[in-house]
Protein backbone atom coordinates (compact mmCIF):
# COMPACT_ATOMS: atom_id res chain seq x y z
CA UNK A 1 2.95 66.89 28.33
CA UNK A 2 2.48 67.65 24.52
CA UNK A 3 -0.32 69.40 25.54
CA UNK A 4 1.11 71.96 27.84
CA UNK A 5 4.48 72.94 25.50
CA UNK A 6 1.56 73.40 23.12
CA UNK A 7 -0.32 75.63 25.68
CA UNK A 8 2.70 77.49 26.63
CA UNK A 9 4.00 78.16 23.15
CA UNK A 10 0.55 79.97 22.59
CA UNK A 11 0.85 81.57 25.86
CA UNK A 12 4.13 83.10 24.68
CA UNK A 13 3.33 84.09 21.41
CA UNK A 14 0.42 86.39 22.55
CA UNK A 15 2.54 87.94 25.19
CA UNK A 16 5.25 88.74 22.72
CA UNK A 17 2.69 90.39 20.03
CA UNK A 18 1.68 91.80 23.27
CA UNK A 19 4.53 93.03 25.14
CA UNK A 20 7.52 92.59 23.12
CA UNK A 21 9.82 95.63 22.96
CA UNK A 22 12.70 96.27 20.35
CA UNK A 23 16.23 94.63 21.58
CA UNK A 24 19.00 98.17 21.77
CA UNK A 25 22.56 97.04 22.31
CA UNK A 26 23.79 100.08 23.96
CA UNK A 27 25.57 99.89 27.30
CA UNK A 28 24.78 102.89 28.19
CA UNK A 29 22.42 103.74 30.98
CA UNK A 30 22.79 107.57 31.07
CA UNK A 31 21.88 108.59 34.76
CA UNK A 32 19.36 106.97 36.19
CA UNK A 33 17.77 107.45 39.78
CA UNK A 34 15.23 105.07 40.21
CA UNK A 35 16.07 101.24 39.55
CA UNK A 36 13.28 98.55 40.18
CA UNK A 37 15.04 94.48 41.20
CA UNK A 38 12.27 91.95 40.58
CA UNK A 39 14.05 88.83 42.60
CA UNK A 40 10.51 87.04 43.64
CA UNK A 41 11.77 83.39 42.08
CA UNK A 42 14.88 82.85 44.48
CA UNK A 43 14.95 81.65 48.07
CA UNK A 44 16.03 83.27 50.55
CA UNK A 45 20.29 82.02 50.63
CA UNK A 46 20.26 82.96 46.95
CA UNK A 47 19.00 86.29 47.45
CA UNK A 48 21.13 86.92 50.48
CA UNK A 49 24.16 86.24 48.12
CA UNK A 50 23.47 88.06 45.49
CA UNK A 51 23.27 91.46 47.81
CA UNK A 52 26.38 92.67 45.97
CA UNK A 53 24.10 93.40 43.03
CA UNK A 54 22.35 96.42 45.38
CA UNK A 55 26.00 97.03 46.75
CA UNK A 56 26.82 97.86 42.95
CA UNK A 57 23.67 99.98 42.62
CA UNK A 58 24.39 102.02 45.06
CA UNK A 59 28.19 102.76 44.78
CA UNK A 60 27.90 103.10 41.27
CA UNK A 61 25.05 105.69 41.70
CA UNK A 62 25.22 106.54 45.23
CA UNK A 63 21.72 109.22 44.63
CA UNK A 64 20.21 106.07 42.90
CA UNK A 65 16.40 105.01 45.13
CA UNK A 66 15.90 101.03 44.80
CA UNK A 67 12.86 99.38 44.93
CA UNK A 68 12.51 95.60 45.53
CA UNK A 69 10.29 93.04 44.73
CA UNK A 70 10.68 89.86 46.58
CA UNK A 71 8.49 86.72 47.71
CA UNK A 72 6.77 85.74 50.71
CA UNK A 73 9.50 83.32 51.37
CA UNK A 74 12.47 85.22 50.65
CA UNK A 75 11.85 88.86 52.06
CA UNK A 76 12.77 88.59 55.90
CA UNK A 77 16.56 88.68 55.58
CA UNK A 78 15.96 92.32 53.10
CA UNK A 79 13.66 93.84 55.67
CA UNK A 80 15.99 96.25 57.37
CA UNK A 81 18.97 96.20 54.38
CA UNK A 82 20.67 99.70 54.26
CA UNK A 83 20.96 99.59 50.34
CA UNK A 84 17.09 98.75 49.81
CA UNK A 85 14.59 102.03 49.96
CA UNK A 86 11.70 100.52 49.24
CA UNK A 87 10.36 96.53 49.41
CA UNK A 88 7.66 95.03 47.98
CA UNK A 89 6.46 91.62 49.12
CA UNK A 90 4.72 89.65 46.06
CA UNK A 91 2.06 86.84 46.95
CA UNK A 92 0.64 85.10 44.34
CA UNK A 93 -2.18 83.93 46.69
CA UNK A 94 -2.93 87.68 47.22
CA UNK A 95 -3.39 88.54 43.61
CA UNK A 96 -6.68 88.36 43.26
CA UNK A 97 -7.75 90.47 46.48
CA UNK A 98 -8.20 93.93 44.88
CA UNK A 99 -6.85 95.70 47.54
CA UNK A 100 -4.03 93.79 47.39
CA UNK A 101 -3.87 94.18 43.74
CA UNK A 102 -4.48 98.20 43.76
CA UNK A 103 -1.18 98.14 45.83
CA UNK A 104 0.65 95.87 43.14
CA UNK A 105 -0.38 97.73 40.88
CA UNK A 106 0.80 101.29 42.29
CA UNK A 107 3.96 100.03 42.85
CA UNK A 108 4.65 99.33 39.33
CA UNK A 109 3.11 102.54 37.97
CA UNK A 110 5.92 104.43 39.82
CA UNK A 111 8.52 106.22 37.34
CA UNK A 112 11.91 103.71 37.34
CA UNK A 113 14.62 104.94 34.72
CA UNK A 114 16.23 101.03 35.46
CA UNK A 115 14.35 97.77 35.94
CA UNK A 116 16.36 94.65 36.13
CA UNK A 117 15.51 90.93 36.74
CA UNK A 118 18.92 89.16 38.34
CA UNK A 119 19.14 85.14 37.59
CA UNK A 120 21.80 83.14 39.08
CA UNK A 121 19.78 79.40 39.19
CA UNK A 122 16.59 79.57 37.22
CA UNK A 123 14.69 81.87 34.87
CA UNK A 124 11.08 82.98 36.16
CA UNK A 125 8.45 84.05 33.64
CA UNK A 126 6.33 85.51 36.32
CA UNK A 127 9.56 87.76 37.16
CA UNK A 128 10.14 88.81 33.71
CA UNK A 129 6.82 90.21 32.99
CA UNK A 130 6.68 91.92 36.29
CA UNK A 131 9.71 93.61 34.98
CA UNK A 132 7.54 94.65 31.42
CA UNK A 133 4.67 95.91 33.46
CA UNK A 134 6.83 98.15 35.44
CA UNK A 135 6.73 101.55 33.92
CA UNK A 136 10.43 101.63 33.49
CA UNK A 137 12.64 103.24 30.73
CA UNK A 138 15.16 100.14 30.88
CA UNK A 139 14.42 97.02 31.05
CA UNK A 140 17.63 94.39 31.36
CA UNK A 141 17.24 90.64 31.81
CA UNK A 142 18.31 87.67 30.58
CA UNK A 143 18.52 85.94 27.13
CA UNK A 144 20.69 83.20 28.00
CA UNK A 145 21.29 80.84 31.24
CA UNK A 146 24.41 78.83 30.77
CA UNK A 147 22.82 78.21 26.97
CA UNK A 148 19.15 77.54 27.53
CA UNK A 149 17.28 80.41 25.74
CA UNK A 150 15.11 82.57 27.61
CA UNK A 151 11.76 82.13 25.70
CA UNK A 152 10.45 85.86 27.16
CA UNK A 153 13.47 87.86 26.68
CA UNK A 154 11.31 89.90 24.17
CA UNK A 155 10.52 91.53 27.60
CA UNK A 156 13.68 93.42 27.47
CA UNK A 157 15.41 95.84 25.64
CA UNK A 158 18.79 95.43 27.38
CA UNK A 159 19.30 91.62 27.23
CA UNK A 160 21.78 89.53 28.46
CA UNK A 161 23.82 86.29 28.19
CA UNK A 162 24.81 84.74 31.08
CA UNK A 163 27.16 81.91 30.74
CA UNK A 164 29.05 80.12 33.74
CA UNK A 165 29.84 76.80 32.00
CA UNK A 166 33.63 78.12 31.46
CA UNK A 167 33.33 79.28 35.68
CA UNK A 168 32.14 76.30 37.10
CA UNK A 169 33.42 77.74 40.55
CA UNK A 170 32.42 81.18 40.25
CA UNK A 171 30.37 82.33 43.67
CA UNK A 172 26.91 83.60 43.20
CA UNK A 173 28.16 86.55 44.30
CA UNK A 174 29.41 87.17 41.51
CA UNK A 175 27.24 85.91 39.12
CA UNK A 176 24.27 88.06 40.44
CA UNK A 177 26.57 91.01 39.26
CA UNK A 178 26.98 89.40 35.76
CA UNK A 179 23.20 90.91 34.58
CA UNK A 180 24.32 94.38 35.59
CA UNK A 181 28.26 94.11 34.77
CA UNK A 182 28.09 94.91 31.13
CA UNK A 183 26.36 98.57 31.94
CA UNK A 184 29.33 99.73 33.86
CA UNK A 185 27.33 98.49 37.32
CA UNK A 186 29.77 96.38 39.67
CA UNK A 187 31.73 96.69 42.65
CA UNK A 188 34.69 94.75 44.64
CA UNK A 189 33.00 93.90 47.58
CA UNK A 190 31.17 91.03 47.35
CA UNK A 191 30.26 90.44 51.07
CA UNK A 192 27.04 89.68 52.21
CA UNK A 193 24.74 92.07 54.06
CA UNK A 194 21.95 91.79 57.05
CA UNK A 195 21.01 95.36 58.83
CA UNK A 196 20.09 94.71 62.53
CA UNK A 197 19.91 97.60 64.46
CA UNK A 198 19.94 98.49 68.57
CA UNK A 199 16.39 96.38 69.43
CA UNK A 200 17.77 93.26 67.42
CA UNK A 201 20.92 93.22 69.85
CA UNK A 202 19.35 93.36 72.60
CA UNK A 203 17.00 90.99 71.95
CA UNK A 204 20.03 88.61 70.89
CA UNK A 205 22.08 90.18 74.10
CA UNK A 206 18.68 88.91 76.56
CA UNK A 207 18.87 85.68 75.16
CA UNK A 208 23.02 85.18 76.14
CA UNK A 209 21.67 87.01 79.07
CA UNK A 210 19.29 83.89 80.11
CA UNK A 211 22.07 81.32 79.19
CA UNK A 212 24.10 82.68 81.63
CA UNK A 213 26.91 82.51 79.70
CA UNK A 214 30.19 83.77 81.39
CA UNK A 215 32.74 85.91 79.18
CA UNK A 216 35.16 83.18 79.73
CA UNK A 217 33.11 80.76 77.76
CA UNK A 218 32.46 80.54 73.99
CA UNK A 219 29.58 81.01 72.65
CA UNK A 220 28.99 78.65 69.66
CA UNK A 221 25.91 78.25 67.80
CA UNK A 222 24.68 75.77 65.51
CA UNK A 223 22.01 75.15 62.78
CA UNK A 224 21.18 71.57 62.45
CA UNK A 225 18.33 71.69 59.85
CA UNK A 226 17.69 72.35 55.72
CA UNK A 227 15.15 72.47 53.64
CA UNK A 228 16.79 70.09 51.25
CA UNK A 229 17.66 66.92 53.17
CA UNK A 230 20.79 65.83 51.35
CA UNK A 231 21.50 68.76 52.53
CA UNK A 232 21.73 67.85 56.30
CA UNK A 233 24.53 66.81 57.72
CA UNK A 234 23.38 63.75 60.60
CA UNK A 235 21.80 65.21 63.46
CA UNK A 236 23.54 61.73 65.56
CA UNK A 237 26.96 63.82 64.20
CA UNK A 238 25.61 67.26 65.75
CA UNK A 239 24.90 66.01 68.71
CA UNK A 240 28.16 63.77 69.19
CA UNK A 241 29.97 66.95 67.88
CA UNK A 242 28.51 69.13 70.44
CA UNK A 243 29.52 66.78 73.57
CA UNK A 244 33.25 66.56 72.18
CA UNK A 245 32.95 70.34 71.63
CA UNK A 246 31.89 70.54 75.43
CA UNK A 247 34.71 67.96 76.61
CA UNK A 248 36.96 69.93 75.46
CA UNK A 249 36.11 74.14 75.64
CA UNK A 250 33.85 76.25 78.40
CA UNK A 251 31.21 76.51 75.99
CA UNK A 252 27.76 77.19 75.84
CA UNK A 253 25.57 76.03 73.03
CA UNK A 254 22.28 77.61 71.05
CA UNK A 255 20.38 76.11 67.95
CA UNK A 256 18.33 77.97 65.40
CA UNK A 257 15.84 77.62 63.36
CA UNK A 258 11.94 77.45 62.80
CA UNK A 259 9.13 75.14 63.44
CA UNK A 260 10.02 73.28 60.60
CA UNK A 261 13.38 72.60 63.12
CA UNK A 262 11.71 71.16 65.99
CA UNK A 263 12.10 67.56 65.82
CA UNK A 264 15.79 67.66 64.79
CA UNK A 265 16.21 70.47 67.33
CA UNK A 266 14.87 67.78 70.66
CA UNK A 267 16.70 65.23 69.10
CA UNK A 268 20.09 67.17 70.09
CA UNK A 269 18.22 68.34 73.11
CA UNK A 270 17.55 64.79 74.29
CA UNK A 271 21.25 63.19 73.14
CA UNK A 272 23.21 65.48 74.97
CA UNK A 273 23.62 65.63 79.43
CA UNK A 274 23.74 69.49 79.65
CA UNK A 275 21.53 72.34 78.51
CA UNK A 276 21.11 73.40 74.91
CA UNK A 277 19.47 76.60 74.39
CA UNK A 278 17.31 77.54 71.24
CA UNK A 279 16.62 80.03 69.41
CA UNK A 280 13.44 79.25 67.48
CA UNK A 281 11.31 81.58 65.11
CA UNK A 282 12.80 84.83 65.50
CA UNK A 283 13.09 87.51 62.44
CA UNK A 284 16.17 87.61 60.81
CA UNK A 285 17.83 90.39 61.79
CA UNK A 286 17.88 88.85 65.24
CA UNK A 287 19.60 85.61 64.06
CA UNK A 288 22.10 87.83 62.86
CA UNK A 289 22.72 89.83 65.68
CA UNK A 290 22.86 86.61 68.41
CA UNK A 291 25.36 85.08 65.86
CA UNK A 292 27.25 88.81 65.41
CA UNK A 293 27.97 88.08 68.98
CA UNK A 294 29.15 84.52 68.89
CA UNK A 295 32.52 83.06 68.72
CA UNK A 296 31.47 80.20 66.30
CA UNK A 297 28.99 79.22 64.33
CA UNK A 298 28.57 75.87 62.66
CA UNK A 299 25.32 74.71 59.94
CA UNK A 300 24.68 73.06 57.00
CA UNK A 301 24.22 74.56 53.35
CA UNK A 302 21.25 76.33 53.85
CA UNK A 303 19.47 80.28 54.30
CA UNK A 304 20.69 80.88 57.82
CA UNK A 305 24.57 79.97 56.14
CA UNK A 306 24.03 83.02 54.42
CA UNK A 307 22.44 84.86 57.28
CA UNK A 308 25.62 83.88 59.30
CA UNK A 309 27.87 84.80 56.42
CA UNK A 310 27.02 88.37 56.80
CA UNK A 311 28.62 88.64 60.70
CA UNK A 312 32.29 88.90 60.89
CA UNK A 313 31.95 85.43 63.40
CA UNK A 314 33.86 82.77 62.36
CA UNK A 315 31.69 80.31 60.54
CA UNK A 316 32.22 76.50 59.41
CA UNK A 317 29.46 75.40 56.75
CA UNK A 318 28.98 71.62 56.08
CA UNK A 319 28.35 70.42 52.17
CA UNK A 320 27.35 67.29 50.38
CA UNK A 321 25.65 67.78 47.47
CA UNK A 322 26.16 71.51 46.22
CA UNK A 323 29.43 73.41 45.38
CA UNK A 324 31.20 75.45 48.03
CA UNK A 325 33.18 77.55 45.78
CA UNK A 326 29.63 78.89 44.26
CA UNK A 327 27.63 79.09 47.81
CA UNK A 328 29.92 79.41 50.80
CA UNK A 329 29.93 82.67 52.74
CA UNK A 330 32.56 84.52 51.89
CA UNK A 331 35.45 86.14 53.81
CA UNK A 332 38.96 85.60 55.88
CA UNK A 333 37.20 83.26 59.02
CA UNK A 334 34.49 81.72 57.13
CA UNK A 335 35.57 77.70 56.14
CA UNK A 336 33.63 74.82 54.89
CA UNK A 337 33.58 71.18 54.45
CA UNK A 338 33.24 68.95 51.79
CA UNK A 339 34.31 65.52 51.20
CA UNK A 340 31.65 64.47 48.04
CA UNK A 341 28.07 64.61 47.54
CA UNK A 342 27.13 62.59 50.04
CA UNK A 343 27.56 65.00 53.46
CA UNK A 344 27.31 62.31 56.11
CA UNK A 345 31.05 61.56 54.43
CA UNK A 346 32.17 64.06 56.68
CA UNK A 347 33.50 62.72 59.81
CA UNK A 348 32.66 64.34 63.50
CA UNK A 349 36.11 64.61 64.00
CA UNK A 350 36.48 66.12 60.80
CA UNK A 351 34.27 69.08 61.83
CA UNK A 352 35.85 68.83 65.79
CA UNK A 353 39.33 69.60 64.16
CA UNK A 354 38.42 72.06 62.29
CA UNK A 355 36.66 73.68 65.32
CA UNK A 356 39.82 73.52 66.93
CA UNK A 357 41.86 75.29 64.52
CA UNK A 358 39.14 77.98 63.93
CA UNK A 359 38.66 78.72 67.80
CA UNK A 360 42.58 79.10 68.39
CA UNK A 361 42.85 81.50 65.52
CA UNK A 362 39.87 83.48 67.09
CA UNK A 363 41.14 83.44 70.60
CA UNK A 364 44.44 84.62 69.10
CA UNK A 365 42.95 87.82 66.85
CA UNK A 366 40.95 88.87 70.42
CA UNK A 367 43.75 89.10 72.55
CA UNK A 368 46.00 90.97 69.68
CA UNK A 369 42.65 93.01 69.83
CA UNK A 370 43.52 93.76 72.78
């Protein structure tokens, strides 16, 4: 362990003799066209969330072209976004294939007048000296995360504290705005954002199609995995949620999700009497558009939470060990649960009566609609 603080202290101290560049304190970003986001160290629900950052971008200089650098892992939910111009996908495994490389490379070369490196949860070294190498005349990033130093903010000439300790609540939302707020970059609208266009809907409209759902039925879908698995609310509760649902509402029922899903996904399959239908492996774009046309969607705290937080489909998100008020979608029909840290605290008819409530409202707003 000695050994590697040892290592890394070395590590730094060449880069800064390097790399560093002189701190300026202005605010002032003159007019830039060209910004470069380097978010390749978040996951894909933390990147989804912080799309009010290119929201910001844009309104605040609606000419502006913006270039982003993601990961492997977090790209497909960015692929069609109306605010992004241009997207790079970083691998680390492909680094050392010169082709690869050579495109990298060209990428950064490009003239930016902005570069900026949003952090909400973590600071990533490998993002802040993508950020250096980018031939940009700005560079903003952090220099403090809620009070631990960032040991490469030398990378930066615009750098930032960020501080939620006083906010404890504040959504992410917001706090991926916080790197760009002091430069006169923000906006009011905070709302997620997924672009699907005509060929997503109808992929998602062949799919009702096949369940031969009836307009006099809800559609509800659900998302019974995460990643995290205090994050999962008990797949026995899903399943003895969906029969209640279906005891009580015309309904018909869809799960998403990936391979990663599948087990958890027969589980419900088996523990129910009627057909479930699933969605399985499909981009993200069409997740979003099947859910776009749903009348309720229920999940745990996890990416597609965020996916379904960008629809205007009433929503009910299930928490144990995280904090809603920083990571629940936001907007008038999206709810959550919480009761502690442990999720499986949370009831089936805690979720069932919320269901009810939510569905009524919904019902209600159509027929005014109308």
């Amino acid at each position: 362990m000695a050994k590697n603080k040892i290592l890394s202290k070395l590590v730094l101290t060449v880069f800064e003799k390097l790399f560093s560049v002189e701190e300026n304190k202005s605010s002032n970003l003159g007019n830039p066209k060209r910004f470069l986001i380097v978010r390749q160290h978040n996951q894909l629900g933390d990147l989804l969330a912080g799309v009010s950052l290119f929201r910001a971008i844009k309104e605040t200089y609606p000419e502006s072209h913006l270039t982003l650098i993601v990961s492997p892992f977090n790209y497909p939910g960015l692929v069609k976004n109306k605010y992004i111009d241009k997207l790079f996908i970083f691998d680390k495994k492909k680094i050392y294939n010169p082709f690869y490389f050579n495109k990298f490379i060209q990428v950064l070369k490009e003239s930016y007048d902005v570069v900026i490196v949003p952090v909400t949860v973590s600071i990533s070294f490998t993002s802040n000296l993508i950020a250096r190498l980018s031939n940009s005349k700005i560079r903003i990033g952090p220099k403090y995360l809620d009070g631990r130093k960032n040991e490469s903010d030398f990378f930066f000439d615009r750098r930032v504290t960020l501080d939620w300790r006083r906010h404890p609540d504040s959504h992410i939302s917001e706090r991926s705005l916080d790197i760009a707020r002091p430069f006169g970059v923000n906006t009011t609208n905070y709302r997620s954002e997924i672009t699907f266009d005509e060929e997503d809907l109808k992929e998602a409209e062949k799919f009702i199609s096949n369940m031969k759902h009836e307009k006099s039925d809800y559609l509800i879908g659900l998302h019974v995995g995460a990643a995290k698995i205090p994050n999962r609310w008990s797949i026995f509760k899903y399943a003895s949620l969906i029969k209640k649902l279906n005891e009580n509402y015309p309904a018909k029922f869809y799960l998403t999700g990936s391979s990663a899903d599948k087990e958890l996904i027969r589980f419900v399959e088996v523990n129910v009497s009627f057909k479930i239908f699933s969605f399985i492996n499909k981009k993200i774009p069409e997740v979003a558009a099947l859910i776009s046309c749903s009348d309720l969607f229920i999940g745990n705290d996890t990416g597609i939470m965020h996916v379904a937080g960008t629809t205007n489909t009433p929503q009910i998100s299930v928490f144990g060990t995280t904090n809603p008020y920083n990571w629940a979608p936001i907007g008038a029909n999206k709810y959550f649960i919480r009761k502690s840290e442990l999720i499986d605290d949370i009831s089936v008819d805690d979720v069932f009566n919320l269901c009810k409530i939510v569905l009524a409202e919904y019902r209600k707003e159509i027929k005014i609609a109308k």
